[in-house]
Structure formats: C-alpha cells, structure tokens
Protein backbone atom coordinates (compact mmCIF):
# COMPACT_ATOMS: atom_id res chain seq x y z
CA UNK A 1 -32.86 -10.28 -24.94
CA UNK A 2 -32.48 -13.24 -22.93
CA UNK A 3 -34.36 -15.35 -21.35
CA UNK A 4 -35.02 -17.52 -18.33
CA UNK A 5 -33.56 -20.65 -20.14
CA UNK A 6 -31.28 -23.12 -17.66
CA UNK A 7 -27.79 -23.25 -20.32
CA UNK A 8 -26.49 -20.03 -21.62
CA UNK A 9 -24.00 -19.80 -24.32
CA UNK A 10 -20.88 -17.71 -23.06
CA UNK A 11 -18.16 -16.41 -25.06
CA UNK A 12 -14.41 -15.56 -23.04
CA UNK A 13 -12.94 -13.20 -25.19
CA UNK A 14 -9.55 -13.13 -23.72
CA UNK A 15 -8.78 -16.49 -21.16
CA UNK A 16 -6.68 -14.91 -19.14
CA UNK A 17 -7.26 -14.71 -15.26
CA UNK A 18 -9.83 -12.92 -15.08
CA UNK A 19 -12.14 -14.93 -18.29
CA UNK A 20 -10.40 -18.00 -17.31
CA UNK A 21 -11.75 -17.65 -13.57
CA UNK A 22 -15.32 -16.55 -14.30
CA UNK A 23 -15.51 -18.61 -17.55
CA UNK A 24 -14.40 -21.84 -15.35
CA UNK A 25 -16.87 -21.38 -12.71
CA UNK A 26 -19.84 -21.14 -15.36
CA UNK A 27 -18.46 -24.30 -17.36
CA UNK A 28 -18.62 -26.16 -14.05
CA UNK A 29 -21.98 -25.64 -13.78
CA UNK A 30 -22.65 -26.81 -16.72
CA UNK A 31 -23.35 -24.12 -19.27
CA UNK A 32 -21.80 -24.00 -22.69
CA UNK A 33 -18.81 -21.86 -22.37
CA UNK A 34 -15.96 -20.90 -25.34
CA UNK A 35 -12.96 -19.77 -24.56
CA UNK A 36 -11.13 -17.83 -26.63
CA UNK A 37 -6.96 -17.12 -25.97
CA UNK A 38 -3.85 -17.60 -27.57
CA UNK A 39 -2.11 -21.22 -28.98
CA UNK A 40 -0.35 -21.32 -25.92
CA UNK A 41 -3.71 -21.18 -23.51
CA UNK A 42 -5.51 -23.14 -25.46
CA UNK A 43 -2.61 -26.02 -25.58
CA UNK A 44 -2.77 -25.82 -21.42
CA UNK A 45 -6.38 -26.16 -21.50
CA UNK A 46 -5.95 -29.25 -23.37
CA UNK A 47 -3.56 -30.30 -21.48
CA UNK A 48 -4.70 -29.37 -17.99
CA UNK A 49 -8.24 -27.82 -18.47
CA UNK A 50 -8.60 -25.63 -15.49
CA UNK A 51 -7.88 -25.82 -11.70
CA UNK A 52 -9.73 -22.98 -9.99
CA UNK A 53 -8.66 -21.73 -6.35
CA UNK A 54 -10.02 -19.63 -3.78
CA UNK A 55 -8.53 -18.25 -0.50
CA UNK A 56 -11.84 -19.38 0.93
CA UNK A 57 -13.86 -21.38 -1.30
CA UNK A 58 -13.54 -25.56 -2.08
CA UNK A 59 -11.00 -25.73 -5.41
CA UNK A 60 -13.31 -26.78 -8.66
CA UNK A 61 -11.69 -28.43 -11.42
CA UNK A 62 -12.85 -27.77 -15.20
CA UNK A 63 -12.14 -30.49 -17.33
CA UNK A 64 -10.73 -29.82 -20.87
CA UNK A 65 -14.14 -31.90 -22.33
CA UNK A 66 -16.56 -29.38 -20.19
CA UNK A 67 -15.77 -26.29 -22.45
CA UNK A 68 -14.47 -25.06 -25.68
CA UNK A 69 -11.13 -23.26 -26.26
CA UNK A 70 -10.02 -21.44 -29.86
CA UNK A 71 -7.59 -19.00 -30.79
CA UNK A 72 -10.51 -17.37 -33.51
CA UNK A 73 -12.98 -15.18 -32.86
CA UNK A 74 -14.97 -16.30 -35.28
CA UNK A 75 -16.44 -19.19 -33.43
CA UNK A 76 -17.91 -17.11 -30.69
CA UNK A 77 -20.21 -16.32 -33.27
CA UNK A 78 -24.42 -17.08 -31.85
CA UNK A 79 -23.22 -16.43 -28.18
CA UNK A 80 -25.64 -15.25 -25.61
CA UNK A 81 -23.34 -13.20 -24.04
CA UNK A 82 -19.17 -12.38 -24.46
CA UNK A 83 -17.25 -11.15 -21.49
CA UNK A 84 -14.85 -9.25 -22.63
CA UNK A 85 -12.06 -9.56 -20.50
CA UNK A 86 -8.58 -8.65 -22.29
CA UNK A 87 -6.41 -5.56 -20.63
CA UNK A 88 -7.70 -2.24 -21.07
CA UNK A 89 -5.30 -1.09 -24.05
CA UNK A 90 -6.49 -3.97 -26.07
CA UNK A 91 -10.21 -3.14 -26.21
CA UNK A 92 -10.56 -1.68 -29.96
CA UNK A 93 -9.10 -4.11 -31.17
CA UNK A 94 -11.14 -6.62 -29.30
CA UNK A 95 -13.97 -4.05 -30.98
CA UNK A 96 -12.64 -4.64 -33.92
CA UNK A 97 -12.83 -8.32 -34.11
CA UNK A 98 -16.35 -8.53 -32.36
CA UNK A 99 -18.13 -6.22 -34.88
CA UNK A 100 -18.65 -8.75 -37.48
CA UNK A 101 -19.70 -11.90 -35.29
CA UNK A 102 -22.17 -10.17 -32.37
CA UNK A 103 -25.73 -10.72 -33.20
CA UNK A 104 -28.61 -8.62 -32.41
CA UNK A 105 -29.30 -9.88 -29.14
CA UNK A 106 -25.62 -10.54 -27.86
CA UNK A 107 -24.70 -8.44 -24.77
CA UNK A 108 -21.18 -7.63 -24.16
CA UNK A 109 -19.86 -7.50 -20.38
CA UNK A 110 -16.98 -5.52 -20.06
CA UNK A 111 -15.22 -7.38 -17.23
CA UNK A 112 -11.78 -4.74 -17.20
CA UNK A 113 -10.14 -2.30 -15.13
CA UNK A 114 -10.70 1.38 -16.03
CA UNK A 115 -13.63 3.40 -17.03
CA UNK A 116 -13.61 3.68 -20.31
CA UNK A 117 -13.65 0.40 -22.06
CA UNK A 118 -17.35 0.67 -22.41
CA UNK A 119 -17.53 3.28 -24.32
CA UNK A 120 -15.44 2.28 -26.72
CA UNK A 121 -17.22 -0.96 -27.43
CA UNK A 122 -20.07 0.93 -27.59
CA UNK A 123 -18.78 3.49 -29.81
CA UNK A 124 -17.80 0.62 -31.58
CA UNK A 125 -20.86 -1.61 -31.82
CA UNK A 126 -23.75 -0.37 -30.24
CA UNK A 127 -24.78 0.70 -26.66
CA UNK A 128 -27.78 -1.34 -26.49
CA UNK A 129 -24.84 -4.36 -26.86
CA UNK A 130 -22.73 -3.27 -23.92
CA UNK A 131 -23.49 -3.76 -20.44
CA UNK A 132 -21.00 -1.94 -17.77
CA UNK A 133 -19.26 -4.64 -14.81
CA UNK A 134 -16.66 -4.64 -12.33
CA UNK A 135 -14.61 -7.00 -10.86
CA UNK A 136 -13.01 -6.08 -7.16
CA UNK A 137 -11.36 -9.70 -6.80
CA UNK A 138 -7.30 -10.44 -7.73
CA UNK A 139 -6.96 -13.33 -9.57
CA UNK A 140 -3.40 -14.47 -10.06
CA UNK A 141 -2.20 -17.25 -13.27
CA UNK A 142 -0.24 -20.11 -11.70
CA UNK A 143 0.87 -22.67 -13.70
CA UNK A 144 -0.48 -25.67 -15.59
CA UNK A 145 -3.81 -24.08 -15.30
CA UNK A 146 -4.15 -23.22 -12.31
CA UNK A 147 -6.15 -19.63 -11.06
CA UNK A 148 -6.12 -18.39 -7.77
CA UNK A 149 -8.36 -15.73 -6.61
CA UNK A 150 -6.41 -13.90 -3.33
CA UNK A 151 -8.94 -11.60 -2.33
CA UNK A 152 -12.53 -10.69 -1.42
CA UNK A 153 -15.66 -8.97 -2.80
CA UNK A 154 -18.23 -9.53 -5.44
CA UNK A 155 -18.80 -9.00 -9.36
CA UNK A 156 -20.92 -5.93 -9.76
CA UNK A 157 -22.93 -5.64 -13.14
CA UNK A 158 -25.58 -3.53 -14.21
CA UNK A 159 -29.39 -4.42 -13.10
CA UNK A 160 -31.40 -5.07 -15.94
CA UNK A 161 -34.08 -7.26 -17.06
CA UNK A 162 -31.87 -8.32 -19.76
CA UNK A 163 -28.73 -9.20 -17.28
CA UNK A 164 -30.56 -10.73 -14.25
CA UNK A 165 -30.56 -13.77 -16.09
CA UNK A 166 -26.57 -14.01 -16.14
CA UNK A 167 -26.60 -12.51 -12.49
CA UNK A 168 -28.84 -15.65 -11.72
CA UNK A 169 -26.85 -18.16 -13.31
CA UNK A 170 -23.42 -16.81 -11.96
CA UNK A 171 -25.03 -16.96 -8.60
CA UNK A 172 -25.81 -20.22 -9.23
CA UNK A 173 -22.41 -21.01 -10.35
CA UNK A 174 -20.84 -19.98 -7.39
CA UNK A 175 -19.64 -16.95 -7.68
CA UNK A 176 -20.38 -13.78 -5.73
CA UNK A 177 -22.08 -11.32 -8.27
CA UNK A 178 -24.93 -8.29 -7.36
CA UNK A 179 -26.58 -6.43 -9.80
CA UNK A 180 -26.07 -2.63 -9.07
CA UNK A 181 -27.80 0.58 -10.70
CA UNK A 182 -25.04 2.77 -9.98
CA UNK A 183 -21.98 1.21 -12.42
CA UNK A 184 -20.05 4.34 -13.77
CA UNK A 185 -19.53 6.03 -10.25
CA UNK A 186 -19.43 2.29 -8.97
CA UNK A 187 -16.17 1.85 -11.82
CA UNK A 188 -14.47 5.05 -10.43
CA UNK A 189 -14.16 3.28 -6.66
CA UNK A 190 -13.13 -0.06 -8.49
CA UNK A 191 -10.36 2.46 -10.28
CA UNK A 192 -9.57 3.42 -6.62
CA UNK A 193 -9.15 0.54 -5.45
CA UNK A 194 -6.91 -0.72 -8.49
CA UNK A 195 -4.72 2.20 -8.21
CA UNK A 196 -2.74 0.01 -6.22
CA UNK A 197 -1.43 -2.02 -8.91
CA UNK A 198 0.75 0.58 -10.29
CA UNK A 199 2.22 1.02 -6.64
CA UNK A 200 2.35 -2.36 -6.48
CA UNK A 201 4.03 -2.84 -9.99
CA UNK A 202 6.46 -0.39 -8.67
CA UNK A 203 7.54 -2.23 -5.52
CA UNK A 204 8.03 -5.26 -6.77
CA UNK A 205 6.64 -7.29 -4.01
CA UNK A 206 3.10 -9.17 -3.63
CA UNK A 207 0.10 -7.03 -2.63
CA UNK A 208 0.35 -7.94 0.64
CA UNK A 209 3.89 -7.26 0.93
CA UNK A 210 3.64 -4.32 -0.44
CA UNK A 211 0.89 -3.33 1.92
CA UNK A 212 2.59 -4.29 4.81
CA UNK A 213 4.87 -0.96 4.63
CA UNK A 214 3.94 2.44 5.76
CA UNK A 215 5.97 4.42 3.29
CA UNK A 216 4.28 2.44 0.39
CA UNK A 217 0.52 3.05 1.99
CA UNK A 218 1.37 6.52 2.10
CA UNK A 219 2.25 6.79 -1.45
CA UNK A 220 -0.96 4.81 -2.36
CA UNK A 221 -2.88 7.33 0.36
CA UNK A 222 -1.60 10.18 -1.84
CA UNK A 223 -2.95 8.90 -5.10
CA UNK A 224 -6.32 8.21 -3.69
CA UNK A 225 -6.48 11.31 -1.87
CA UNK A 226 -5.63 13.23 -5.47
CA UNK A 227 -8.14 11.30 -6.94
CA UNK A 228 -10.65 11.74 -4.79
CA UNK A 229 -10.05 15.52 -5.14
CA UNK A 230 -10.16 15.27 -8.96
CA UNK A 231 -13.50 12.99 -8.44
CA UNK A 232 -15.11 16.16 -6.15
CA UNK A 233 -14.41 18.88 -8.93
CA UNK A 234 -16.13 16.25 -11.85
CA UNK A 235 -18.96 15.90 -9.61
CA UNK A 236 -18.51 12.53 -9.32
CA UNK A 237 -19.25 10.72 -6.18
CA UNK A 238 -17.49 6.91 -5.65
CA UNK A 239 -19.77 4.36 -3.48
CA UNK A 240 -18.67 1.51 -1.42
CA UNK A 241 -17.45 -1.45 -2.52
CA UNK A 242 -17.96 -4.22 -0.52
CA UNK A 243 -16.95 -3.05 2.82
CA UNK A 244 -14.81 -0.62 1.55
CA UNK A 245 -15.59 3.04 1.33
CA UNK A 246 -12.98 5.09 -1.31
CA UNK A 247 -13.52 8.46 1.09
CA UNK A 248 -11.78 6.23 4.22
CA UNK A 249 -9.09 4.72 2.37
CA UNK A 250 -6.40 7.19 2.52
CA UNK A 251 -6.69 7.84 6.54
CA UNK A 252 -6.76 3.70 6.50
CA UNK A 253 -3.57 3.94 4.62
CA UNK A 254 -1.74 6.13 6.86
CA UNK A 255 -3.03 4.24 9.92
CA UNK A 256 0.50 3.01 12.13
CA UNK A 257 1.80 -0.58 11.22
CA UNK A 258 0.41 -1.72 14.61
CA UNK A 259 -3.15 -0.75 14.19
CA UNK A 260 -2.92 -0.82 10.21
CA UNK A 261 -2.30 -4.62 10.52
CA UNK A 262 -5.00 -5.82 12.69
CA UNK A 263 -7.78 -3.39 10.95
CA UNK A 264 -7.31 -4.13 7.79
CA UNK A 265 -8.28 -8.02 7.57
CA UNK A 266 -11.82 -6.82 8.96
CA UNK A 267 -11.83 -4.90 6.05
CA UNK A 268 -10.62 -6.58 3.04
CA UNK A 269 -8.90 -10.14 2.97
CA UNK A 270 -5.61 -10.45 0.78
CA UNK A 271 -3.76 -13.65 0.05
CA UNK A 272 -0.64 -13.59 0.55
CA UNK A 273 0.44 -14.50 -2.52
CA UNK A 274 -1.56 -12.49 -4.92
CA UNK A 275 -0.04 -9.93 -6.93
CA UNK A 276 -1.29 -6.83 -9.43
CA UNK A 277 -2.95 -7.92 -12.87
CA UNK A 278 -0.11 -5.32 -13.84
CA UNK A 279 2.57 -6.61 -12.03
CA UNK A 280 1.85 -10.19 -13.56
CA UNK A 281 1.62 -8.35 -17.24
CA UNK A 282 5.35 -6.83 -16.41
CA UNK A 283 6.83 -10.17 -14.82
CA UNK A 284 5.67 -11.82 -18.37
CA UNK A 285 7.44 -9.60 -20.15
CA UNK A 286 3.97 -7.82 -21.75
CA UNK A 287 5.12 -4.79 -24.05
CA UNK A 288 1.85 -2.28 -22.80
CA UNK A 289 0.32 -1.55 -19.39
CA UNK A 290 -3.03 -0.64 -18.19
CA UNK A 291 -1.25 2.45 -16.67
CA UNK A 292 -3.40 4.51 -18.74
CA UNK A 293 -6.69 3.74 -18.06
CA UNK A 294 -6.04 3.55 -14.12
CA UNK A 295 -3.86 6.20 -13.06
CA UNK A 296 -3.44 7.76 -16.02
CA UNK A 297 -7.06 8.48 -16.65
CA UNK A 298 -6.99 10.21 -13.48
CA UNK A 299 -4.70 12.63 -14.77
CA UNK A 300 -6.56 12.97 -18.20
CA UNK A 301 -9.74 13.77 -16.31
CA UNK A 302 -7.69 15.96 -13.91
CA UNK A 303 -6.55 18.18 -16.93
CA UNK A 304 -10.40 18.48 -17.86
CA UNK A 305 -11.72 19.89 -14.94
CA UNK A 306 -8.52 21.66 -14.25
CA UNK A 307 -7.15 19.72 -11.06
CA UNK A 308 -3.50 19.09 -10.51
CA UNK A 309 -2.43 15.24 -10.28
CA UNK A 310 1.49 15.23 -9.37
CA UNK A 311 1.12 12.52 -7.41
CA UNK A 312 -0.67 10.10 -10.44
CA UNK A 313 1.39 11.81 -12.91
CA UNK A 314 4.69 10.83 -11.49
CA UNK A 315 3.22 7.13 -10.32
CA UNK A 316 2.10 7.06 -14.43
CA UNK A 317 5.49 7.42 -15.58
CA UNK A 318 7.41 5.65 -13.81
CA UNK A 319 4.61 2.60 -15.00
CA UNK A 320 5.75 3.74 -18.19
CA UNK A 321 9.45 3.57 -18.08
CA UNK A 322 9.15 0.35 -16.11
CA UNK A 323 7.37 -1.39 -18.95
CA UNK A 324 10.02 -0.12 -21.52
CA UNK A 325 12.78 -1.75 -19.51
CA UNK A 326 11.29 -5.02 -18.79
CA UNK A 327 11.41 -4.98 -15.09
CA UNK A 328 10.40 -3.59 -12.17
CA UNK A 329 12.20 -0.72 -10.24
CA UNK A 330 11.31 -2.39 -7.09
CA UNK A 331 11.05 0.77 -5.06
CA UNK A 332 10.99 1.38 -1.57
CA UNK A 333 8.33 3.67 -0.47
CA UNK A 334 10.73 6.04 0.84
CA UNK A 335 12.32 6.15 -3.11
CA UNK A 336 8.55 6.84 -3.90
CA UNK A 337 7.85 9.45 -1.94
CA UNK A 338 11.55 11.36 -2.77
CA UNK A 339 10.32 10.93 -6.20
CA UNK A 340 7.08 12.40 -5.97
CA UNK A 341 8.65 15.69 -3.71
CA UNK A 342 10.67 15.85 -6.79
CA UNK A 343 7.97 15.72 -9.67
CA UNK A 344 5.86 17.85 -7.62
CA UNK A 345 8.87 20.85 -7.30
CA UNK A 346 10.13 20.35 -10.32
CA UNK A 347 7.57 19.47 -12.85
CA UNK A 348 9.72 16.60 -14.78
C-alpha cells in the first residue's frame, strides 16, 4: 500500500509517448522516475533528455540527470508503482517480464488503449496488483525528444485509498488526472473515442485533417453508432468523458462542415498536428497494430452477444492489410464508405 510520502518511485515500462509524457511530468517534479525503452530511446534520452509540449500548457524540459533510463526490466525492481504503457498487443509479454520483479505492494497502472489489458496482467500477476486507467489525450513523438500532447481531457484512474496518493502527486505534477469509480464502462467510451485511430490510420492525414471531412465523420459515425448498439445488447452503458458524451457523437459526426467546424472546438480541442498512436506505429514501420483491441474487440464482443459489426469488421481489416503492406491506403471517405456498402452486401 502506499503511503502519503512526498517522492514516489515510478517505473515506465515502455517510454514511448504516452510513458515518456506522463513519466516526464513526474520526473520534473522531482520524484524518482525509471524509464524503461529500447537502446535507441534510451541513447535520445541521453542525448536530449526530454522536451515536453502542450497545445496549452508552458513546455517543461526533463533533463537526462533528473531520471533513469534502461533497456532491462530488471531494474524496475522495488518500484512503488509501474505504468505500463506499451501497445495493447504487447501486454503478456510485458506480463511476462514483470512477474518476477513486482513486489507485494507494487501497483500496476495500465495506461493503454483497449479494455482488456487489465485482465491480462491480472491474470498474469495478481488483481490486487493492477489498477484500471485511461488516457483521453494524443500525444505525438517528435524528434530529439520531443512529446507533444495535441489534445484535451484528463487521466482517469481508479479511486482508491491505495491510488489517491499517485492521483495527488500527478496533480501536483501538473497533469490533469481524476480518480473515477466507474473505470471498465469509463474504458469502453475511451475505446469510442479511440476508434478514430483506425479511421484515421486509414486516411492518412492528421486527426484534424481527417476530421475536417464529412465522408470520413460519417464513416467514424457508423462505427460508433455499431458500437454503441453492441454496448446496449452487453448491458453496458459508456459515461462521459470530459465533455464528451459517446451517445452524441455520431449525430456530432454527421453534423454539416459549416456547423461541424465551429461546434466542435467547444467540445474537444485538437492540434493540428497530432496524429493516431496507430497511425504513428504504421508511419514507423511497426509490424502489429492495436486494431484488435479497439475495433476489433468490438467485433469479438459483438459475436458474443450476437450483434452484427460490418461496419468495425470491414474498418478491422483493412487495419490489418494496411499493416502488412507498410503503408497507409490513404482513403477518401467516399472509398470508405463504397467499401463498407460492399462488406456489408457481400460479406468479404
């Protein structure tokens, strides 16, 4: 359990952009943080240590002296607390390599896209180790260290005795964090939300870009509406995020360009140069995508309560084939929506 002390010791297990950005802002503050990434992160944080942006915060700058960077997992051994933060289709592994270093009283936060991460580290070492979180924000990897955060909204992790501590200190830290009792419906609207990354992924374009067209909303309106439907027959019920309420994003969506354009920065606030986690993971040439544990485990859970998903099936495989060759389709919205009319009548 931990306690009201002033330093925690924090583990990164995977420095990308999302560990990198949440790690940074808790170095900078001065508690003892240990990064863990590949030879090639840690020789930029040596290099550069870490630059930290914000479309609307002051930029911090983490020296390479103010934290800790290895490429073993081994030396997070005696952390307070690890946030696990690699991509959804790496988490038993990550499993794998925490089960011999956690300690009792280590708590994991899951930091990842998807819903079931957690219960595989769980399954893997212990529920009373894992504690559920969610991340709205888009962080996007620039180079020579550099992190900029493009969009809006705050860290949500479950409210416990045993995480208010951590909620306290990343408060402190700067960052915008709640503590919520409501995490695995709460992880189903962040899934919402991120099923814009395939789309995204798909277009080729930044998110707001992509967002810009109607033809691409619509597609994006048809996933969430299918979702939604799926969510209604597992008698699960997504809350707000933020300002943003998962029921009202589909007739949002399919608002005109005119209105669309002027509503939506009341809503949400985009950067205009941020882009997908899974867009950046297919313009770096990464083998796997987090396709499955976004839109494709709205289709798996579609098949178990017996609620049809063309829409997230078709979006899901062309994620797929996209990834095999490298690149990105870059599809227009209007090549989207043919597509889908054409999974949904013939089934392919």
């Amino acid at each position: 359990m931990l306690g009201s002390f002033m330093t925690l010791s924090i583990g990164i297990f995977g420095a990308g952009a999302i560990g990198s950005y949440v790690g940074g802002y808790l170095a900078a503050s001065g508690h003892k943080v240990m990064f863990l990434g590949r030879p090639r992160q840690m020789s930029s944080f040596a290099q550069h240590g870490l630059t930290l942006t914000h479309f609307d915060k002051p930029d911090i700058h983490v020296p390479s002296k103010a934290a800790t960077f290895t490429d073993d997992p081994i030396h997070l051994r005696g952390c307070d607390i690890i946030f696990v933060t690699v991509k959804s289709q790496d988490t038993e592994h990550a499993a794998e390599q925490l089960a011999p270093i956690i300690a009792p009283g280590t708590l994991l936060i899951s930091l990842q896209n998807g819903v079931g991460n957690t219960d595989i580290l769980a399954a893997k070492l212990g529920e009373e180790h894992v504690i559920k979180a969610m991340i709205p924000n888009n962080v996007l990897a620039m180079k020579d260290g550099r992190y900029h955060m493009g969009t809006e909204g705050a860290i949500a992790m479950e409210s416990t005795p045993h995480t208010q501590p951590l909620i306290d200190a990343m408060a402190a830290a700067g960052l915008d964090v709640e503590g919520r009792a409501d995490m695995p419906a709460l992880q189903w609207s962040k899934l919402i939300m991120n099923l814009s990354n395939a789309c995204n992924t798909l277009a080729g374009l930044t998110i707001y870009e992509h967002l810009r067209g109607r033809d691409h909303r619509r597609v994006l309106a048809m996933a969430v509406d299918e979702t939604l439907t799926v969510l209604r027959a597992a008698h699960i019920t997504p809350p707000k995020v933020g300002k943003v309420n998962p029921k009202t994003i589909p007739a949002l969506l399919r608002l005109p360009n005119f209105i669309y354009h002027r509503l939506m920065p009341l809503i949400l606030k985009i950067d205009e140069k941020a882009r997908s986690s899974m867009a950046q993971d297919l313009i770096h040439q990464k083998p796997l995508s987090e396709i499955d544990a976004l839109n494709g485990a709205v289709v798996a859970l579609g098949q178990k309560v017996g609620a049809p998903t063309p829409v997230n099936s078709y979006i899901t495989a062309q994620v797929r084939a996209a990834f095999k060759a490298g690149q990105s389709p870059q599809l227009s919205g209007a090549d989207m929506l043919g597509g889908i009319k054409t999974f949904q009548t013939s089934g392919i």
